[in-house]
N, C-alpha and C. Protein backbone atom coordinates (compact mmCIF):
# COMPACT_ATOMS: atom_id res chain seq x y z
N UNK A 1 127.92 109.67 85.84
CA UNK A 1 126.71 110.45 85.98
C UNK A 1 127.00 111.72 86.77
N UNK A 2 126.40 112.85 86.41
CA UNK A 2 126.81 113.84 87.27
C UNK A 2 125.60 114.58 88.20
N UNK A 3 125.53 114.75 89.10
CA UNK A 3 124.81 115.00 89.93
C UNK A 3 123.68 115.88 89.81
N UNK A 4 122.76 116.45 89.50
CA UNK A 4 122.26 117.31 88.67
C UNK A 4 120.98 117.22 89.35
N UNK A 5 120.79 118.21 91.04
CA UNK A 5 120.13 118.03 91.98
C UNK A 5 120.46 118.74 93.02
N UNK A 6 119.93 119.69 93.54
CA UNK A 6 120.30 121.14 94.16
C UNK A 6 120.21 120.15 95.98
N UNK A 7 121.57 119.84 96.48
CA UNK A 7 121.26 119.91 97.99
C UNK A 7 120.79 120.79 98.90
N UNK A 8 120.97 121.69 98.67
CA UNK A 8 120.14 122.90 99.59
C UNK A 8 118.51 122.60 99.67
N UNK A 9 118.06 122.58 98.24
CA UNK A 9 116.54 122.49 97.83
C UNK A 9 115.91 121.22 98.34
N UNK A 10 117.08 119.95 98.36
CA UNK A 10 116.28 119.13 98.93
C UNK A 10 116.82 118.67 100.74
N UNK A 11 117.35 119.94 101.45
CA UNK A 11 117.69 119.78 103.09
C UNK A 11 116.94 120.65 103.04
N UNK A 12 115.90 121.49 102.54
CA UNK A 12 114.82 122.04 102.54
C UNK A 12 113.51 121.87 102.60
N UNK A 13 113.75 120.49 101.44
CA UNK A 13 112.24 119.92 100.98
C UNK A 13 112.38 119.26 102.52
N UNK A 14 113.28 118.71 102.76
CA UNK A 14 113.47 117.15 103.96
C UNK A 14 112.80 118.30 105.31
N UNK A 15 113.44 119.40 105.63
CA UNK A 15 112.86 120.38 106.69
C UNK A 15 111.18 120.87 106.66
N UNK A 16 111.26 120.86 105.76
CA UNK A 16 109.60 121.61 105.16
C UNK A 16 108.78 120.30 105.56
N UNK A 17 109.01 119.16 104.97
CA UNK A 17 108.22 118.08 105.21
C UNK A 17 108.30 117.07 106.88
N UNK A 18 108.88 117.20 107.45
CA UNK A 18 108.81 116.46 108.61
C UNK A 18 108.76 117.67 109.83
N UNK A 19 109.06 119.26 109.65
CA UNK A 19 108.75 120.17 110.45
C UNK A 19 107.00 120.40 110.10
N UNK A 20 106.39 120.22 109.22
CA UNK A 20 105.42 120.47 108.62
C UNK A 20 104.36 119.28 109.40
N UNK A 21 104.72 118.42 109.02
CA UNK A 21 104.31 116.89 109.64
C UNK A 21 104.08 117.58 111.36
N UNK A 22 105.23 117.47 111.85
CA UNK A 22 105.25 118.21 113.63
C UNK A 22 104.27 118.59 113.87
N UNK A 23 104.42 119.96 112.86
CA UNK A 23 103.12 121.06 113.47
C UNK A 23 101.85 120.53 113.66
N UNK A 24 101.59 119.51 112.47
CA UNK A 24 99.92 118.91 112.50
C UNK A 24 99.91 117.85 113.48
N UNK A 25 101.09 117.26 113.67
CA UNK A 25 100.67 116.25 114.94
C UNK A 25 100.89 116.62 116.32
N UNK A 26 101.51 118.11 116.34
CA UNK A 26 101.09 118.67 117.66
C UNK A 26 99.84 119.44 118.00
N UNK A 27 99.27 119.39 116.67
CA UNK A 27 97.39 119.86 117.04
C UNK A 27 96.73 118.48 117.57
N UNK A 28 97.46 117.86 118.01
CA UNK A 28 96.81 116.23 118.06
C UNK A 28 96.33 116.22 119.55
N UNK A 29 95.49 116.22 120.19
CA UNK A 29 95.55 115.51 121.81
C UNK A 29 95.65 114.05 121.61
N UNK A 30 96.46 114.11 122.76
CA UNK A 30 96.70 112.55 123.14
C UNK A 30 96.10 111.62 123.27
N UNK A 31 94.88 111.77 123.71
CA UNK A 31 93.52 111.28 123.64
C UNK A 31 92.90 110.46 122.36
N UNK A 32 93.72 111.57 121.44
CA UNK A 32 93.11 111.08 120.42
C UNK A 32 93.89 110.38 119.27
N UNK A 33 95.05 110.34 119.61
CA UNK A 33 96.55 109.57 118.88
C UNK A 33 95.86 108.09 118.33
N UNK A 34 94.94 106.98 118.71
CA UNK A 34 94.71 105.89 118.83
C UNK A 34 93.62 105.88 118.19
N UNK A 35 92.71 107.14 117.65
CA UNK A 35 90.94 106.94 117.65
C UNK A 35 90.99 106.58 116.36
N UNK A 36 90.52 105.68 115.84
CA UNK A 36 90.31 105.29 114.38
C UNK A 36 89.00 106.30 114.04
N UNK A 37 89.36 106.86 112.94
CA UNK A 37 88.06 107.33 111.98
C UNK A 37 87.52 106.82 111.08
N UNK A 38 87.39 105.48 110.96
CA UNK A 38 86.39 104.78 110.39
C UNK A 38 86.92 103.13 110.55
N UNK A 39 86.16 101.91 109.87
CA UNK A 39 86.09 101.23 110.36
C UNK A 39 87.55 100.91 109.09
N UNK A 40 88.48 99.91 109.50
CA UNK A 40 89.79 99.32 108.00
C UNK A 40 90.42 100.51 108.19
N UNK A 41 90.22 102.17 109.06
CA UNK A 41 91.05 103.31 108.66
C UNK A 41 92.33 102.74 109.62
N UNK A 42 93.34 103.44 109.03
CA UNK A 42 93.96 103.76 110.56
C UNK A 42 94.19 105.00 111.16
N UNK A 43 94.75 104.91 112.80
CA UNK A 43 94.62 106.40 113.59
C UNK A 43 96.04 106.87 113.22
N UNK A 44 95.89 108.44 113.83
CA UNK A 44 97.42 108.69 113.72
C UNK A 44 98.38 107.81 114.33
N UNK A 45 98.28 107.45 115.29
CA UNK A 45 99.35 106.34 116.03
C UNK A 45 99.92 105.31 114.56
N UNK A 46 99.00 104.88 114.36
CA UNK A 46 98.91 103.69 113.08
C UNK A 46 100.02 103.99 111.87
N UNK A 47 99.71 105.25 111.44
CA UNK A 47 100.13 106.04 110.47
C UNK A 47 101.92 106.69 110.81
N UNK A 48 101.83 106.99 111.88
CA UNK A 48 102.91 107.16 112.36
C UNK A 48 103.76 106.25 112.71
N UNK A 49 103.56 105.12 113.29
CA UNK A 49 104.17 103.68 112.96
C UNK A 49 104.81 103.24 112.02
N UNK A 50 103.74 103.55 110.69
CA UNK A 50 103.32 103.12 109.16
C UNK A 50 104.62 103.91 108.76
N UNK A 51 104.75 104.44 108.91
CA UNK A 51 105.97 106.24 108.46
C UNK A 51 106.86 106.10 109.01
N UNK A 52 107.16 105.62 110.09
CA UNK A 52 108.68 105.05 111.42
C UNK A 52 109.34 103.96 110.53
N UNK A 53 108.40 102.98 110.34
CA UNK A 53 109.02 101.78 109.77
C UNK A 53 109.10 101.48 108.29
N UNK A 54 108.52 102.41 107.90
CA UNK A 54 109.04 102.47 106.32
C UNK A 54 109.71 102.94 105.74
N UNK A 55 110.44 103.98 106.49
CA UNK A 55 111.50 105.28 106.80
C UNK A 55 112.62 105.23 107.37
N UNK A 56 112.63 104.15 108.20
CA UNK A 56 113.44 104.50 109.06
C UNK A 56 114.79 103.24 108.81
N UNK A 57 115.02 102.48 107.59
CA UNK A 57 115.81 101.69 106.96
C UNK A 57 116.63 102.29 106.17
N UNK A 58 116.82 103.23 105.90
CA UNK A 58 117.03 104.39 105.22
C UNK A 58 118.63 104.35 105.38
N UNK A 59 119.04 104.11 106.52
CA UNK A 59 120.61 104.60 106.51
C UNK A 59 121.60 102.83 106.49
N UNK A 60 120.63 102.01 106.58
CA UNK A 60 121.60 100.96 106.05
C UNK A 60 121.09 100.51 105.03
N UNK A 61 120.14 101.41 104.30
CA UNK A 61 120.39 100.91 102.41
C UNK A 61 121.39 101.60 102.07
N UNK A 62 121.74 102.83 102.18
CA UNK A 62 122.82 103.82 102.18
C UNK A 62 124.21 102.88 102.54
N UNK A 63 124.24 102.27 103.01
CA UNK A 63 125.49 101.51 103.83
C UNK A 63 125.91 100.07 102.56
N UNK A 64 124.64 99.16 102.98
CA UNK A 64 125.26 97.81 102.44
C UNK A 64 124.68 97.74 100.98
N UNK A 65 125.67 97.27 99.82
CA UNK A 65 125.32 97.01 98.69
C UNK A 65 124.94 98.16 97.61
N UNK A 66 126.15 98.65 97.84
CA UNK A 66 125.95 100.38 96.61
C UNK A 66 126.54 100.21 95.51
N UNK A 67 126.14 100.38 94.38
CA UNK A 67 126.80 100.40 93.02
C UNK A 67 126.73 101.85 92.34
N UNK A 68 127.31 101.71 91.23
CA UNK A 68 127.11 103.12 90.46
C UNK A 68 126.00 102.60 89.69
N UNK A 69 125.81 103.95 89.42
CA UNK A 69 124.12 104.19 88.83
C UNK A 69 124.68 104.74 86.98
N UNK A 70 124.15 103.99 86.06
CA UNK A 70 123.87 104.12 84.61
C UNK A 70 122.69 104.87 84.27
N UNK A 71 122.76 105.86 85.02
CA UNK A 71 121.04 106.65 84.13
C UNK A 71 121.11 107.83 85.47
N UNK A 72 120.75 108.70 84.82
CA UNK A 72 120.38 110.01 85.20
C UNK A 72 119.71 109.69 86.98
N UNK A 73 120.23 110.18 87.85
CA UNK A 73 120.00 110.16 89.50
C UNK A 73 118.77 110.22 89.67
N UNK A 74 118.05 111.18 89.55
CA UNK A 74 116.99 111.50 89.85
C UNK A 74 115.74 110.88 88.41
N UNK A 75 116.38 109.99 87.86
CA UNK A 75 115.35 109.91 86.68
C UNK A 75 113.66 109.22 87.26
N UNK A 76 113.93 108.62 88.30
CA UNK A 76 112.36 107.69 88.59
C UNK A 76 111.51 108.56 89.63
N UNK A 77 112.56 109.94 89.81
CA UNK A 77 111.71 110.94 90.89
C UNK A 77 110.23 111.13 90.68
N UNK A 78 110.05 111.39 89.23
CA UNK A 78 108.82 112.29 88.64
C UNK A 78 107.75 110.84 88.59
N UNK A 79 108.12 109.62 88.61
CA UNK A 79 107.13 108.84 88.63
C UNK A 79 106.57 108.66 89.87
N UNK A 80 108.06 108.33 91.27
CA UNK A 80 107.67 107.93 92.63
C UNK A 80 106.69 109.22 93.03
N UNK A 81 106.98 110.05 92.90
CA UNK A 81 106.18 111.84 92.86
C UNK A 81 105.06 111.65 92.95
N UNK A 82 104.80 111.22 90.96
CA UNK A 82 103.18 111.29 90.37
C UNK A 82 102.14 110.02 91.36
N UNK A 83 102.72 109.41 92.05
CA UNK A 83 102.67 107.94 92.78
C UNK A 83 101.90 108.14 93.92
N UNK A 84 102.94 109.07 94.92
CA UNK A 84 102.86 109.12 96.07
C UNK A 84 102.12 110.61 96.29
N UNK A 85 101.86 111.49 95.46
CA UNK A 85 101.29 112.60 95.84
C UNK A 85 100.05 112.90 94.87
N UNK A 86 99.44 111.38 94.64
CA UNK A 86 98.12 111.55 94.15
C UNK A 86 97.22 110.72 95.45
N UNK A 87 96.49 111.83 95.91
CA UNK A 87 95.83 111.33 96.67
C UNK A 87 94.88 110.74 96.83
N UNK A 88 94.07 110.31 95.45
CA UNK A 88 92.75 110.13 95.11
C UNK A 88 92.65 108.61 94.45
N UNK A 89 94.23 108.31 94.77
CA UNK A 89 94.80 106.73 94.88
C UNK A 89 94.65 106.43 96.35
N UNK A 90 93.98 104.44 96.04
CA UNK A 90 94.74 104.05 97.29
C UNK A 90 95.86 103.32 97.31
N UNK A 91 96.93 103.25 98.43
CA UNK A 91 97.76 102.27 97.80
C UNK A 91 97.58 101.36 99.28
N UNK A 92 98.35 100.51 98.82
CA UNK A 92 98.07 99.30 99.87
C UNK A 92 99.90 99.50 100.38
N UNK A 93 100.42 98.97 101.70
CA UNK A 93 101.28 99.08 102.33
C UNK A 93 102.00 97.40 102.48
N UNK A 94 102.89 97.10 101.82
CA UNK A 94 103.46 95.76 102.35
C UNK A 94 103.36 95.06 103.55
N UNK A 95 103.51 94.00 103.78
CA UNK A 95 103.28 93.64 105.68
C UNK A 95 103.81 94.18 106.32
N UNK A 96 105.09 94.05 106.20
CA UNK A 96 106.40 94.13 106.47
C UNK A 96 106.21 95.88 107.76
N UNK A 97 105.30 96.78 107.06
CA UNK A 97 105.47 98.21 107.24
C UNK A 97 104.07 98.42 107.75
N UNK A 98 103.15 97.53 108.12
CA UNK A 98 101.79 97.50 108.39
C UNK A 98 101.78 98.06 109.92
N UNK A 99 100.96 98.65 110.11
CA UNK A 99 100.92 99.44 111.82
C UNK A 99 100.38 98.25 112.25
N UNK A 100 100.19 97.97 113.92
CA UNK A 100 99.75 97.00 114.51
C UNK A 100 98.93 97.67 115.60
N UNK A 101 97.87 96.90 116.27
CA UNK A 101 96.51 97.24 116.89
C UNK A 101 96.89 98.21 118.05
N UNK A 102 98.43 97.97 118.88
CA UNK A 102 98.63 98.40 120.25
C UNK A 102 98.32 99.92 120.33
N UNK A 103 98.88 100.42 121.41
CA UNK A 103 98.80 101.44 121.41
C UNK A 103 99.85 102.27 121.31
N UNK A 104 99.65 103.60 121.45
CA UNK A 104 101.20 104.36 120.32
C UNK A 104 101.33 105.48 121.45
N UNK A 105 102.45 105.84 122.14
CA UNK A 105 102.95 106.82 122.35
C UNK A 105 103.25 108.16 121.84
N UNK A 106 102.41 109.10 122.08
CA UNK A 106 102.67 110.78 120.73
C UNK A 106 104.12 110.91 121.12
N UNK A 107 104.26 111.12 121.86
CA UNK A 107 106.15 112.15 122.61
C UNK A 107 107.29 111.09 121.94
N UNK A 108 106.79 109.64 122.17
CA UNK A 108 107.76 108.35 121.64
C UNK A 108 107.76 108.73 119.97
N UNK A 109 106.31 108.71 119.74
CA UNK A 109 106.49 109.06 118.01
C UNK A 109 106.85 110.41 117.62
N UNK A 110 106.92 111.58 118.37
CA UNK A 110 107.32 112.76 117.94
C UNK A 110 108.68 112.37 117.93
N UNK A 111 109.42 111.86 119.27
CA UNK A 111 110.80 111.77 119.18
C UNK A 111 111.73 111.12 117.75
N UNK A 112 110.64 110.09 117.27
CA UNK A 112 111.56 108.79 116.58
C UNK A 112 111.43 109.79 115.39
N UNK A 113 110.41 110.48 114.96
CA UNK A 113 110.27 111.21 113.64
C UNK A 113 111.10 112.47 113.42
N UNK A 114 111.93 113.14 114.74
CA UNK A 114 112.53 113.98 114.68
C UNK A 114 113.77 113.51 114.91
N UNK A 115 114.31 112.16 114.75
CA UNK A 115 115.31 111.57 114.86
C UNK A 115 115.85 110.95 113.31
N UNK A 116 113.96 110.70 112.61
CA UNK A 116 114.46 110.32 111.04
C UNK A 116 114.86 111.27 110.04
N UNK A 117 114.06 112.70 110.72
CA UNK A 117 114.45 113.90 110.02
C UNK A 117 116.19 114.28 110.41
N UNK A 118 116.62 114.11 111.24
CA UNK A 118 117.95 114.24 111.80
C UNK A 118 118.60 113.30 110.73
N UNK A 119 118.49 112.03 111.12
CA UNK A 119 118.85 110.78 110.66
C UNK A 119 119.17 111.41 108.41
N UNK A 120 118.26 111.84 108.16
CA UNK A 120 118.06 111.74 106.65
C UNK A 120 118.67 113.02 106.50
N UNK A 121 118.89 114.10 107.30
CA UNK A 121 119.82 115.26 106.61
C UNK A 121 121.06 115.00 107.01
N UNK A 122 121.33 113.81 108.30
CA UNK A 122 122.62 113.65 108.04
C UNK A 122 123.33 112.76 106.42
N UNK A 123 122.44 112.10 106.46
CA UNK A 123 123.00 111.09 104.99
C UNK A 123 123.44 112.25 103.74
N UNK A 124 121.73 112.96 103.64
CA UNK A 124 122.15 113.92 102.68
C UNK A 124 123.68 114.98 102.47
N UNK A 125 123.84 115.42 103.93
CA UNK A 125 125.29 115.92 103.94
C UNK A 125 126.56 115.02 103.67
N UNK A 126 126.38 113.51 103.96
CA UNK A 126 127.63 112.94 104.28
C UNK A 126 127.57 111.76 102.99
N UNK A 127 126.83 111.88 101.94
CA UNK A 127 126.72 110.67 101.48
C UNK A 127 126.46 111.56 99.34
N UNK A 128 126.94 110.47 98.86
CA UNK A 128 126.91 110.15 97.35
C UNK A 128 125.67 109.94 97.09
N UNK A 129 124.64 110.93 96.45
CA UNK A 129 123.77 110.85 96.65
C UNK A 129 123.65 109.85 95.09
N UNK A 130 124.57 110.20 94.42
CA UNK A 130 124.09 109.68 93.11
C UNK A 130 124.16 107.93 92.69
N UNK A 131 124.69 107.11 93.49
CA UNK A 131 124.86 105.58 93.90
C UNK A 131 123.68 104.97 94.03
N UNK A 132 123.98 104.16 93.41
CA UNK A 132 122.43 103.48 93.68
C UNK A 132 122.56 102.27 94.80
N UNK A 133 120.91 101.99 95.35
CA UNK A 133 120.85 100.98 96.54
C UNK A 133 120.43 99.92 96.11
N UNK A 134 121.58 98.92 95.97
CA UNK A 134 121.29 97.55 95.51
C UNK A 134 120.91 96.48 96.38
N UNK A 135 120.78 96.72 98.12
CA UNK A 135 120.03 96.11 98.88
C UNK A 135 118.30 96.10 99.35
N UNK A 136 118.00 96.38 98.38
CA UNK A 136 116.53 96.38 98.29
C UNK A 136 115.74 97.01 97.01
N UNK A 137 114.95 95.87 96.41
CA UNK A 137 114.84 96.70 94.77
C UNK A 137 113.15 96.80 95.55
N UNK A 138 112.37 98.18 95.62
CA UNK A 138 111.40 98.92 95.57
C UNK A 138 110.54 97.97 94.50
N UNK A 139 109.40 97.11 95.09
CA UNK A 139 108.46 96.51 94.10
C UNK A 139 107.75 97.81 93.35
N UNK A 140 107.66 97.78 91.95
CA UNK A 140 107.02 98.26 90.55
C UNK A 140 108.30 99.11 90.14
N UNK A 141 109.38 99.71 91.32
CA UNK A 141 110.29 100.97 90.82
C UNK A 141 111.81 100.26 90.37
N UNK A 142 112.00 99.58 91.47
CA UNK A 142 113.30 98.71 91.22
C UNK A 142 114.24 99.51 91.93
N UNK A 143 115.41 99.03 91.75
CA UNK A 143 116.27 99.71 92.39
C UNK A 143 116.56 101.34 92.10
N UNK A 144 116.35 102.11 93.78
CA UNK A 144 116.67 103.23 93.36
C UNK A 144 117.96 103.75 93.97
N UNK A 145 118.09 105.20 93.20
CA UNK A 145 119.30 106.19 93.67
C UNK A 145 119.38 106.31 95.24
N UNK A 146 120.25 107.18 96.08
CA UNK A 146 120.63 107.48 97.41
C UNK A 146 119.34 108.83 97.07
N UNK A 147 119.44 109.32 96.11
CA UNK A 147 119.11 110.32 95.87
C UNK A 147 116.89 109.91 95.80
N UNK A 148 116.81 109.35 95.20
CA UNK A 148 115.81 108.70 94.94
C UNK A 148 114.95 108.23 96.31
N UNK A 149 115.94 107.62 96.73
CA UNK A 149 115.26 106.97 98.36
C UNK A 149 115.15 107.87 99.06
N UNK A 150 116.00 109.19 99.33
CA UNK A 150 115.19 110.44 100.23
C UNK A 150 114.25 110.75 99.67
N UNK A 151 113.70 110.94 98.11
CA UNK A 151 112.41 111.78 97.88
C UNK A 151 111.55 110.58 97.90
N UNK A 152 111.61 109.40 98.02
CA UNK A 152 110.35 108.65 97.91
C UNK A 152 110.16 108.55 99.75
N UNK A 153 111.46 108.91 100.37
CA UNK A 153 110.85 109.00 101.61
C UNK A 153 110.05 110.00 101.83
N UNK A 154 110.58 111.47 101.32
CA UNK A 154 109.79 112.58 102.04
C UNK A 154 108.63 112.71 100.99
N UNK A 155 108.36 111.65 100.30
CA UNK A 155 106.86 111.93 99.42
C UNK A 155 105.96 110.92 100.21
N UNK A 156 106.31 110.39 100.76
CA UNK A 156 105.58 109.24 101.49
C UNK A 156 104.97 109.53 102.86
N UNK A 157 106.22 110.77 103.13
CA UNK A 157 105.49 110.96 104.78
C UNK A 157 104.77 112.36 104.54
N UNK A 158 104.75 113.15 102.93
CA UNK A 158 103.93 114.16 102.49
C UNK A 158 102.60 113.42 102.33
N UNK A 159 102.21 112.15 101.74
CA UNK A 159 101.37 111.67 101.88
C UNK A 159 100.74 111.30 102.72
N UNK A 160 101.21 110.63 104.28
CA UNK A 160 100.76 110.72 104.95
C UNK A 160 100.26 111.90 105.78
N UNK A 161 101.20 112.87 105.49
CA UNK A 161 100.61 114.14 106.06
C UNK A 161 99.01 114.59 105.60
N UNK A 162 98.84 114.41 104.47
CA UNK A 162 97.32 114.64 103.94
C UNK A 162 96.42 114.02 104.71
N UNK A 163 97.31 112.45 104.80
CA UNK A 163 96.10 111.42 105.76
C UNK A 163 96.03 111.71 106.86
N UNK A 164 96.54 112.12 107.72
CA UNK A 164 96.67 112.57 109.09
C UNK A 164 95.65 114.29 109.13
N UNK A 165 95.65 115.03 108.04
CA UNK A 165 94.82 115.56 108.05
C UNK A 165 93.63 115.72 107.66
N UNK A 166 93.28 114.39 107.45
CA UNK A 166 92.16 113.87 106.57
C UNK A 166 91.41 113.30 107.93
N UNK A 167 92.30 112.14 108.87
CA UNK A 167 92.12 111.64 110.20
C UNK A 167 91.62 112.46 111.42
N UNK A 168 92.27 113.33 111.25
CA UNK A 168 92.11 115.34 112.12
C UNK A 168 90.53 115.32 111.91
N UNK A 169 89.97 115.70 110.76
CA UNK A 169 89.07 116.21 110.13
C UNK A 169 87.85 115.09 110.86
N UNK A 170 88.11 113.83 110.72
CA UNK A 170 86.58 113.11 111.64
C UNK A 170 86.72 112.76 112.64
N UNK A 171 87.91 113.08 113.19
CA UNK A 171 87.87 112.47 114.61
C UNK A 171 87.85 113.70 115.71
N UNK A 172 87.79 114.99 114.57
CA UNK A 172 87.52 116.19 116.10
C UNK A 172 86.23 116.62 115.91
N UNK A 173 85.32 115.90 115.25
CA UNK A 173 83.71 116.07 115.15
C UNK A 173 83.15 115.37 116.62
C-alpha cells in the first residue's frame, strides 16, 4: 500500500485541533470547569476526561500488535469523519471512557491535553502511518490504520470542541 496522505496537512490538522480546543477552554473560569448545563449533560471537566481517556491509548496501539494493511490507509477516514463531525447525532460513549462525578482540575486537564497533542505529533513523525492496529478493533469500524486512529482521534476531540462550546453557551447565562 502506498501512503497517499500529506504529513504536513495532518501535523496541522493535529495543531489546529487541540491548539483550537486550548483557546476555548481557556475562556473557561475555573469556577465553572464542573457546572453541568443540564440535567444527563456533562461539564467541561466531564468532557475533558471523556477526551483524556479515549485519546490517550493512542501510543500503545501504535506499539503492540501491528500488521500490514490490505486496502487503501486512509479508506474508513470519510466514514469515521461523516460519524464524528455530525453534530445533530448523539452518540453514546463506551464505559470504559465514561467521565466520572469527581471533580476535575483545568491546569491538570490543560496539561494532560497538551501532552496528547505532543504525544500524537510525536507518533506522526516517528511512526508507519500506513500499518494497521490489530490491538483493538473500533466497535461498527473494525480495525483501523496508524493513520486512521489519529483522525478518528482529532475528529473526536473536534467534536467535543462543539460540545464544550455548546456547554460555554448555558452555563455563562
Amino acid at each position: 500500500m502506498t501512503n497517499n496522505f500529506d504529513t504536513a496537512a495532518l501535523i496541522a490538522e493535529t495543531n489546529a485541533t487541540y491548539e483550537g480546543m486550548e483557546q476555548l477552554l481557556l475562556t473557561i473560569d475555573s469556577s465553572l470547569w464542573d457546572k453541568n448545563p443540564a440535567e444527563n449533560s456533562w461539564s467541561v471537566g466531564q468532557v475533558m476526561e471523556h477526551i483524556l481517556k479515549a485519546n490517550s491509548g493512542l501510543k500503545s496501539l501504535f506499539i503492540e500488535n501491528i500488521g500490514e494493511t490490505n486496502r487503501p490507509v486512509d479508506e474508513k477516514v470519510p466514514v469515521i469523519k461523516s460519524v464524528f463531525l455530525d453534530f445533530s447525532t448523539k452518540l453514546d460513549a463506551p464505559g470504559f471512557i465514561i467521565p466520572t462525578e469527581k471533580t476535575h482540575d483545568k491546569q491538570q486537564q490543560l496539561d494532560k491535553m497538551k501532552a496528547l497533542k505532543d504525544g500524537t505529533l510525536q507518533l506522526i513523525g516517528s511512526s508507519d502511518l500506513s500499518k494497521t492496529c490489530k490491538g483493538f478493533e473500533l466497535p461498527v469500524f473494525g480495525y483501523l490504520t496508524r493513520l486512521e486512529w489519529i483522525l478518528f482521534t482529532l475528529f473526536h476531540a473536534q467534536r467535543h470542541t462543539n460540545q464544550i462550546k455548546n456547554i460555554i453557551t448555558v452555563i455563562d447565562k
